[in-house]
Protein backbone atom coordinates (compact mmCIF):
# COMPACT_ATOMS: atom_id res chain seq x y z
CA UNK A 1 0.00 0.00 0.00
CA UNK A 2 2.87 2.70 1.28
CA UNK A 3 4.55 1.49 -2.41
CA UNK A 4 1.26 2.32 -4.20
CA UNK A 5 0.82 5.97 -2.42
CA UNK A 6 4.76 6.94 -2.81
CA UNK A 7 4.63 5.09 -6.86
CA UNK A 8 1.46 7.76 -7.72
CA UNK A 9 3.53 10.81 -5.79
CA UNK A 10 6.36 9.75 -8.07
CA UNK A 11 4.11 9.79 -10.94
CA UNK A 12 3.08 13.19 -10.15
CA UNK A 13 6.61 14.46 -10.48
CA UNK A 14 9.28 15.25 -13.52
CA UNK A 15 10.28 12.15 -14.96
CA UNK A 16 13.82 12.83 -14.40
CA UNK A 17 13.02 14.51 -10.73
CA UNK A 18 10.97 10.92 -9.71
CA UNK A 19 14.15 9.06 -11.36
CA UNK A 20 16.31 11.13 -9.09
CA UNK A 21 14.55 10.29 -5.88
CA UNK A 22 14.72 6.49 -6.85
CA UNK A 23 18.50 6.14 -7.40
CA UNK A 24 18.96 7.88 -4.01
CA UNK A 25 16.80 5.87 -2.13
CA UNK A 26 18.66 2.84 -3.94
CA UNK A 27 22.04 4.44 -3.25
CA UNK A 28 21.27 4.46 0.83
CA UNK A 29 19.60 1.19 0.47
CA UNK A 30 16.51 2.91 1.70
CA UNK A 31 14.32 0.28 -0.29
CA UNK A 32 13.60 -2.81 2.14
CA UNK A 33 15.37 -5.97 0.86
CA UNK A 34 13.52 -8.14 -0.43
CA UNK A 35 13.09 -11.78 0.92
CA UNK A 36 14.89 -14.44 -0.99
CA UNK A 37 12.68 -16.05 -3.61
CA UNK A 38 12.02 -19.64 -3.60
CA UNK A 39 12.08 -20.68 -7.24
CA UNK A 40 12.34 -24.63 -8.22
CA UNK A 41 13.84 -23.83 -11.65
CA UNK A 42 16.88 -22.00 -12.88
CA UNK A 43 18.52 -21.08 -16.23
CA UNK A 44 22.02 -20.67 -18.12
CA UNK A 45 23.06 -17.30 -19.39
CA UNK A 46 26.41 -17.44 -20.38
CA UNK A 47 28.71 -19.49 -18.45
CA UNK A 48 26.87 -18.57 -15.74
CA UNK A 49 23.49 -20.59 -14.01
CA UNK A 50 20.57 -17.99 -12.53
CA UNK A 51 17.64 -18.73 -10.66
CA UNK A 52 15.68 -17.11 -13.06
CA UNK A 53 15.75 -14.65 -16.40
CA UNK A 54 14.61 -11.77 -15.30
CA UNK A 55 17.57 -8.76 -15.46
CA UNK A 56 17.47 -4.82 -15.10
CA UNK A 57 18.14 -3.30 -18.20
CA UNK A 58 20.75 -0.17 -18.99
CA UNK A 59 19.66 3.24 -17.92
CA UNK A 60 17.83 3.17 -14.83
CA UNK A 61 21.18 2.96 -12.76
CA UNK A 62 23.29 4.75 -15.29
CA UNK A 63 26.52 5.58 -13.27
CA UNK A 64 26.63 2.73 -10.86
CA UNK A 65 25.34 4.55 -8.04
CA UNK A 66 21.92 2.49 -7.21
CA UNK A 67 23.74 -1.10 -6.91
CA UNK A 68 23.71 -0.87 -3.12
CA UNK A 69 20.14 -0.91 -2.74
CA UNK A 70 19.32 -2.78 -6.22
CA UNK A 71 21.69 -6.03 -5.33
CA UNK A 72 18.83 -6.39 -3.01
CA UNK A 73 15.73 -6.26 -4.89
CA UNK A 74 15.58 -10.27 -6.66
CA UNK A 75 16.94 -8.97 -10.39
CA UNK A 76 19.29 -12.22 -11.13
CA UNK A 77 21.21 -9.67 -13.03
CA UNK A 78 21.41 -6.02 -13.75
CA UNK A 79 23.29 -3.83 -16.28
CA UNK A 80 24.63 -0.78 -15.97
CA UNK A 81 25.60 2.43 -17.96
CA UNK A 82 25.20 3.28 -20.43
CA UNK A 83 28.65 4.64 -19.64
CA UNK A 84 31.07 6.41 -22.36
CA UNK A 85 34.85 7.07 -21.62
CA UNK A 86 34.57 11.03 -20.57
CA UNK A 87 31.61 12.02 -18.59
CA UNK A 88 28.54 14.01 -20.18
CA UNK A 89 25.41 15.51 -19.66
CA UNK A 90 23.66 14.25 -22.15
CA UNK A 91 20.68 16.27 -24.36
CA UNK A 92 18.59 19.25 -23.55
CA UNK A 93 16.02 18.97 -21.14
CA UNK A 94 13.20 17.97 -20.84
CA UNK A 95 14.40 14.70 -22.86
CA UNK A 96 12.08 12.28 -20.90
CA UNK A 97 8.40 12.17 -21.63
CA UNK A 98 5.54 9.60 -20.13
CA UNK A 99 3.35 8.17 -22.54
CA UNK A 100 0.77 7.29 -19.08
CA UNK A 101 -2.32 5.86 -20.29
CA UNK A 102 0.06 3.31 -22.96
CA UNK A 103 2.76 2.85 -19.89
CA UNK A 104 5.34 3.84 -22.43
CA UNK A 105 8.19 5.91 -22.20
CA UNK A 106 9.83 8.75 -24.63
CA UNK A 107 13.50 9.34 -24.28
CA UNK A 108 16.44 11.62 -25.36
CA UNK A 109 18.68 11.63 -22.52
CA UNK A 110 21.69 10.94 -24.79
CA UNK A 111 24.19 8.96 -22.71
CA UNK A 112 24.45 11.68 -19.48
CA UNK A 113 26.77 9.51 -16.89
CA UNK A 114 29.92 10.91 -15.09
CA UNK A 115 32.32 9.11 -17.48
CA UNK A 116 34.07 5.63 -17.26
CA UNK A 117 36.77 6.69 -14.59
CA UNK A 118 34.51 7.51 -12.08
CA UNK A 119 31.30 4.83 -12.48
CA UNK A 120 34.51 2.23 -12.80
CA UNK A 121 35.19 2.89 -9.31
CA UNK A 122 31.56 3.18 -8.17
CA UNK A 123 31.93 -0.31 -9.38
CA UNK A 124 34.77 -1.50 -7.56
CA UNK A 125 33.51 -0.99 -4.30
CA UNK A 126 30.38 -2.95 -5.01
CA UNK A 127 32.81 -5.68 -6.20
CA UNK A 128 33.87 -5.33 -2.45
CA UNK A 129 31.10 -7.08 -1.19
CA UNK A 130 29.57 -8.41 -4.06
CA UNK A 131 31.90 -10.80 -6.09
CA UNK A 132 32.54 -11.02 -9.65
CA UNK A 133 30.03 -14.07 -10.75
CA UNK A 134 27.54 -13.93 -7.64
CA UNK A 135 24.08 -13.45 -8.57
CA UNK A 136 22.43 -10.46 -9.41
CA UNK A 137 25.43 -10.18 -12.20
CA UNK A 138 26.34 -6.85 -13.20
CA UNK A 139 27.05 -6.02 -16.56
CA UNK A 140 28.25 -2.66 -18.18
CA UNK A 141 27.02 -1.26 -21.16
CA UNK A 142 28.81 0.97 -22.90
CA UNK A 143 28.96 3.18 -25.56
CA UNK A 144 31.24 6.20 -27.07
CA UNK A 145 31.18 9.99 -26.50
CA UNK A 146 28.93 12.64 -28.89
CA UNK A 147 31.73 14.59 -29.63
CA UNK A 148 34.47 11.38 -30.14
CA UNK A 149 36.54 11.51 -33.57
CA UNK A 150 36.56 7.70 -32.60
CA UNK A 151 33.85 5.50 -31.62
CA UNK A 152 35.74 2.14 -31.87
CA UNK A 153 38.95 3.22 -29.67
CA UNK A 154 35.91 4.98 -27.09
CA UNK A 155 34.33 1.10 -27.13
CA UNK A 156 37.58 -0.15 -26.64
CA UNK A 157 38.75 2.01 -23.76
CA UNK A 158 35.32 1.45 -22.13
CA UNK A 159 36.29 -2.29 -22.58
CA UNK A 160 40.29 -2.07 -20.82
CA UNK A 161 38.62 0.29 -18.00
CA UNK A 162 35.44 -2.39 -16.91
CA UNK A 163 36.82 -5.57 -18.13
CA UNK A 164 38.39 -6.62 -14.64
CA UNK A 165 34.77 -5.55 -13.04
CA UNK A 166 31.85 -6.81 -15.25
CA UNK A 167 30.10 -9.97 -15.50
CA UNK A 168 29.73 -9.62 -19.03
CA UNK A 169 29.98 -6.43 -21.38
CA UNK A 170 27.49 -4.82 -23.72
CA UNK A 171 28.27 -3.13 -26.99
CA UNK A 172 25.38 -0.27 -27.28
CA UNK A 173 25.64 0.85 -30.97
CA UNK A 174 21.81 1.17 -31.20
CA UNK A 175 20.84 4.26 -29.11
CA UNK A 176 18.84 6.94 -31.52
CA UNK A 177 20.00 9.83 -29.33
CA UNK A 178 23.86 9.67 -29.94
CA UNK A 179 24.22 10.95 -33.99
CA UNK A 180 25.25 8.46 -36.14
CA UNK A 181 25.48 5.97 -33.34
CA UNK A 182 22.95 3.74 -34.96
CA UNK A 183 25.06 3.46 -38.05
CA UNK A 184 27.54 1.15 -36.08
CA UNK A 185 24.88 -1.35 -36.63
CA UNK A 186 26.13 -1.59 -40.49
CA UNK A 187 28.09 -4.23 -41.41
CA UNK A 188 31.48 -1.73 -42.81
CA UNK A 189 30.91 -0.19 -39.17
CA UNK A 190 30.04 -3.21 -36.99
CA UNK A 191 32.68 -5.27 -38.09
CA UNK A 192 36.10 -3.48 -37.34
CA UNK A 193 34.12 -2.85 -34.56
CA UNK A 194 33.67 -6.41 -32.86
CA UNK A 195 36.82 -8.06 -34.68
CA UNK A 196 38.90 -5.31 -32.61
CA UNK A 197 36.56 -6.11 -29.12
CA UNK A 198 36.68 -9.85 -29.63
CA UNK A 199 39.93 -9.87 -29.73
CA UNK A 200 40.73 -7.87 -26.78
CA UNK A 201 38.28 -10.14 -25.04
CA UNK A 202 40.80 -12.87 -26.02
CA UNK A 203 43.40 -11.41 -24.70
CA UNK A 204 42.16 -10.89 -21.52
CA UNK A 205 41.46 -14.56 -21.43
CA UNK A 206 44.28 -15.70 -22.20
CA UNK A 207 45.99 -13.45 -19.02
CA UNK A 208 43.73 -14.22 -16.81
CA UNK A 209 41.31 -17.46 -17.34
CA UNK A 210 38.77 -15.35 -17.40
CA UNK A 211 35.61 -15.55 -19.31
CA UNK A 212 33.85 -12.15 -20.12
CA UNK A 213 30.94 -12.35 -22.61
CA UNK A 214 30.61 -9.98 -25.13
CA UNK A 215 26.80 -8.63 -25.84
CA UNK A 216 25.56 -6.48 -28.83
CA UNK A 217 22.95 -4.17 -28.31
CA UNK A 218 20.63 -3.48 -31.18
CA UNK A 219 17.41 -1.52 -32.31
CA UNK A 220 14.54 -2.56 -33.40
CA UNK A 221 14.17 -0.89 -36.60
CA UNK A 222 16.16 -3.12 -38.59
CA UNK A 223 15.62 -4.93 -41.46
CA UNK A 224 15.60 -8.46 -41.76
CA UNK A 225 19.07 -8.30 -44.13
CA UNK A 226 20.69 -6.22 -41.11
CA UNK A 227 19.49 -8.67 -38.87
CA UNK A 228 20.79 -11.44 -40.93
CA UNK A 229 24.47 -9.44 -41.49
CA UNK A 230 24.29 -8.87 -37.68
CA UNK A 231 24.28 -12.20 -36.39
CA UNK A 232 26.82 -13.38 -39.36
CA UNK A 233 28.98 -11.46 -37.58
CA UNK A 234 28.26 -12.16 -34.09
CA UNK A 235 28.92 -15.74 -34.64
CA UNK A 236 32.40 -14.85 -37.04
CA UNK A 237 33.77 -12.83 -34.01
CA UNK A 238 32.15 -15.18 -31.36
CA UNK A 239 30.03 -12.55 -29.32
CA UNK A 240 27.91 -14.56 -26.76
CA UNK A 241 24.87 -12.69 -27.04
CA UNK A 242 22.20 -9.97 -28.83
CA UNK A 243 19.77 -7.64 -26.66
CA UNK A 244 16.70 -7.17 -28.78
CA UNK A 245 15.93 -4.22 -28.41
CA UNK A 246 16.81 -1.18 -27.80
CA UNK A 247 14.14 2.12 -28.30
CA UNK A 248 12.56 2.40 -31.25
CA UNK A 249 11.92 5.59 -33.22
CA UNK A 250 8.99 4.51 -35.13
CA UNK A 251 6.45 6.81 -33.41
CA UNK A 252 3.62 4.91 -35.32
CA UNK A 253 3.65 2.01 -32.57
CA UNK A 254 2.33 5.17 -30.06
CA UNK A 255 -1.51 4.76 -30.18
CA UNK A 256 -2.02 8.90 -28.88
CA UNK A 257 -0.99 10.55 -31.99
CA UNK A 258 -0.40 13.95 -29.94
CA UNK A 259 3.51 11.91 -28.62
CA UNK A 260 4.59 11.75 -32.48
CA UNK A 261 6.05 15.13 -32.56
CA UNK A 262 8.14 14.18 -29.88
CA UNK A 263 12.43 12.99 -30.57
CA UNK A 264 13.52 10.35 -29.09
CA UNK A 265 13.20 6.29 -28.49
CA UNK A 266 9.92 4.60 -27.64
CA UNK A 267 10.12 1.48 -24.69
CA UNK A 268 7.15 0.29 -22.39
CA UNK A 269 4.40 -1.75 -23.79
CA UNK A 270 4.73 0.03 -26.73
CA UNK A 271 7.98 -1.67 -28.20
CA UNK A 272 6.30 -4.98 -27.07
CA UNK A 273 5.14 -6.31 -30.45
CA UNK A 274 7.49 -4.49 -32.31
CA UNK A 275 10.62 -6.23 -29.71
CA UNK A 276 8.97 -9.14 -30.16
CA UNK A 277 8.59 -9.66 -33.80
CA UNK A 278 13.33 -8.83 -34.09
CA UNK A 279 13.51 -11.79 -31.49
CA UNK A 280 11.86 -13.93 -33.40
CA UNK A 281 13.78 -13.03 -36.58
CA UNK A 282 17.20 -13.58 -34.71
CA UNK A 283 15.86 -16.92 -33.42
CA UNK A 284 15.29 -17.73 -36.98
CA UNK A 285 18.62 -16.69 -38.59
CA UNK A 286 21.01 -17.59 -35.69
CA UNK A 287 18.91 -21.22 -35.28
CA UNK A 288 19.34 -20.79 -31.51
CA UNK A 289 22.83 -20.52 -31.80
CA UNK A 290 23.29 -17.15 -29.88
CA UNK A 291 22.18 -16.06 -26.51
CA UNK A 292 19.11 -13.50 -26.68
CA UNK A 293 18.23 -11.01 -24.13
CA UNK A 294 14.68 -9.68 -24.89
CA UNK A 295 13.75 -6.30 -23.82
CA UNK A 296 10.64 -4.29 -24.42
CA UNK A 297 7.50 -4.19 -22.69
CA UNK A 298 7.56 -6.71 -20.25
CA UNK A 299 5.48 -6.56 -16.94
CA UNK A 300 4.09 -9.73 -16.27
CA UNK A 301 5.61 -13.11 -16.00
CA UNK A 302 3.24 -14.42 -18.99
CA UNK A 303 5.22 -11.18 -21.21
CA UNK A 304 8.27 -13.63 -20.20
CA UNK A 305 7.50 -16.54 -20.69
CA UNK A 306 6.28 -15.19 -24.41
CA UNK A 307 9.87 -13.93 -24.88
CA UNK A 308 11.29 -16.83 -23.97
CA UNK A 309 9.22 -19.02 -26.35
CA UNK A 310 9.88 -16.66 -28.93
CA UNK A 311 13.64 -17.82 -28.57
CA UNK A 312 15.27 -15.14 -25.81
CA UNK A 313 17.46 -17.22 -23.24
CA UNK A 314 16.96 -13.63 -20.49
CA UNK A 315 14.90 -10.86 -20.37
CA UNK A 316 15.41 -6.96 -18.83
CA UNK A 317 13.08 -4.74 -17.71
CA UNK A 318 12.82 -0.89 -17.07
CA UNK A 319 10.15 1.43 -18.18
CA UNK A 320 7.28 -1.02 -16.13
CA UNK A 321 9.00 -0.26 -12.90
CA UNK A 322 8.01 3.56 -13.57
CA UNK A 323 4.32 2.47 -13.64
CA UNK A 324 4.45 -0.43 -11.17
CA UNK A 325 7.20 -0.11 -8.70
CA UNK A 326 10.30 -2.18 -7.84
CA UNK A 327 7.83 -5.03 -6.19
CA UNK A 328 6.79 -5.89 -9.77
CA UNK A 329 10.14 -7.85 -9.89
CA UNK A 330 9.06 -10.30 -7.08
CA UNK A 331 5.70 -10.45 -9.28
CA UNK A 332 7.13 -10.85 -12.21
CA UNK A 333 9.56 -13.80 -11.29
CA UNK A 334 6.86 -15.47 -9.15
CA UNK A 335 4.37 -15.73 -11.82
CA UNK A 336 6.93 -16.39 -14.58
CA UNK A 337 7.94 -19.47 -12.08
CA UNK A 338 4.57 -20.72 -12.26
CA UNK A 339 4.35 -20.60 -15.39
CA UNK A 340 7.44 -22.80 -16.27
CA UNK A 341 6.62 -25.60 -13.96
CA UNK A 342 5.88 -29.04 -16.05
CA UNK A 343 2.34 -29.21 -15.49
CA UNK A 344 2.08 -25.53 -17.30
């Protein structure tokens, strides 16, 4: 009930403001802990084995800040960032926009985090108390600069700074609020990109025996041939895994026309179908030969267990804890639980 009463104050506030107030409660842990689930299944996600698939996606927890209070709340992992190598503020505001009565979400923050130097050791003392390969995971997204004359060598230096930190890594080259960032997602981009990543990924193996998977991050406005170019590379350069999706800037999947005006990525329920239907595509062209992380939409455990059938191994959410609170994770996991047992 208190949840309920505090979630419609928050509601009633600047996105960014309400946002605010939730990474500091998470910072002082001032969000109870929640009780330790009791689930009877459990999944593989990398080389790693969770007691369930449900992750919090980039962006809510941008700089690392949150983790002391969200290692608590029954995510089995979360990811970070999006972080870029020197710190930003991002776009104009107001760059965040509610879409209430379609629990959607318009953004153009533009990659605002204090920079990789900083959130790297916002990091480390998490990794303090909370050991590399102990569940919730963390991972790191990251990304490059708006102003950077070199978006592989940013990638790469966000790669030397986190790889000694991060469960696994994710390449975000499918944010529409970075210019040209999208256009990493082409094949004469994209390549260069994850040779040159893979192979510092071997590297690092080779040093020190151990295992960081690589994750590409892509948007949901591709075509099928992108898709199919995408995961021919992904398997060439042996990245583990594909998120699908990022926002999308199709404004047409917005039912209230009055949003379309607006710049910026859709997520919420609105990217549900459209998330969807690029999962199922990858399932198709990699022939369940990569690991998928679906993304878009999801706030019920039946949304996940969808996802899942449509071929994702994981699944993040983000935009439905604005409109349902941080107990929808519990929710979310118990019913998805249900849901998987034999008899379902």
């Amino acid at each position: 009930m208190l949840e309920k009463i505090f979630l419609s104050l928050l509601l009633r506030l600047p996105e960014e403001v309400s946002h605010g107030i939730a990474i500091f409660l998470l910072k002082y842990s001032l969000v109870p802990k929640k009780k330790k689930l009791n689930l009877t299944s459990h999944i593989k996600f990398f080389n790693f084995k969770l007691s369930h698939p449900i992750g919090l996606a980039a962006g809510f927890d941008k700089n690392a800040v949150a983790l002391p209070g969200l290692l608590k709340q029954n995510f089995s992992f979360i990811e970070i960032g999006t972080v870029t190598p020197l710190p930003q503020v991002g776009n104009n505001k107001p760059r965040v926009f509610r879409v209430l009565e379609e629990k959607s979400i318009i953004n153009k923050l533009g990659f605002p985090n204090q920079g990789a130097s900083k959130i790297f050791n916002n990091l480390y003392k998490v990794r303090k108390y909370h050991s590399l390969g102990l569940e919730p995971l963390i991972g790191v997204n990251i990304g490059c600069n708006k102003n950077t004359k070199n978006p592989l060598k940013d990638y790469e230096k966000c790669f030397e700074i986190f790889c000694s930190v991060a469960d696994y890594i994710t390449i975000n080259v499918s944010s529409p609020n970075t210019p040209g960032l999208r256009k990493l997602q082409l094949k004469n981009n994209l390549e260069p990109l994850l040779k040159n990543l893979s192979t510092k990924k071997e590297r690092y193996y080779k040093k020190y025996k151990r295992k960081i998977p690589l994750v590409l991050k892509i948007a949901p406005d591709l075509e099928e041939l992108d898709l199919q170019s995408i995961v021919n590379l992904i398997k060439r350069y042996k990245i583990e895994g594909i998120i699908a999706t990022n926002t999308s800037i199709s404004k047409k999947i917005i039912k209230n026309k009055k949003y379309t005006q607006l710049q910026g990525g859709v997520s919420g329920n609105a990217l549900y179908k459209k998330s969807n239907n690029i999962l199922k595509k990858l399932q198709k062209i990699s022939k369940g030969e990569i690991t998928l992380i679906g993304v878009g939409g999801i706030d019920t455990g039946e949304k996940v267990f969808k996802k899942l059938k449509l071929g994702a191994n994981a699944v993040q959410v983000y935009s439905s804890l604005i409109y349902n609170g941080i107990s929808l994770v519990d929710k979310i996991v118990l019913d998805f639980n249900q849901l998987s047992k034999p008899n379902k």
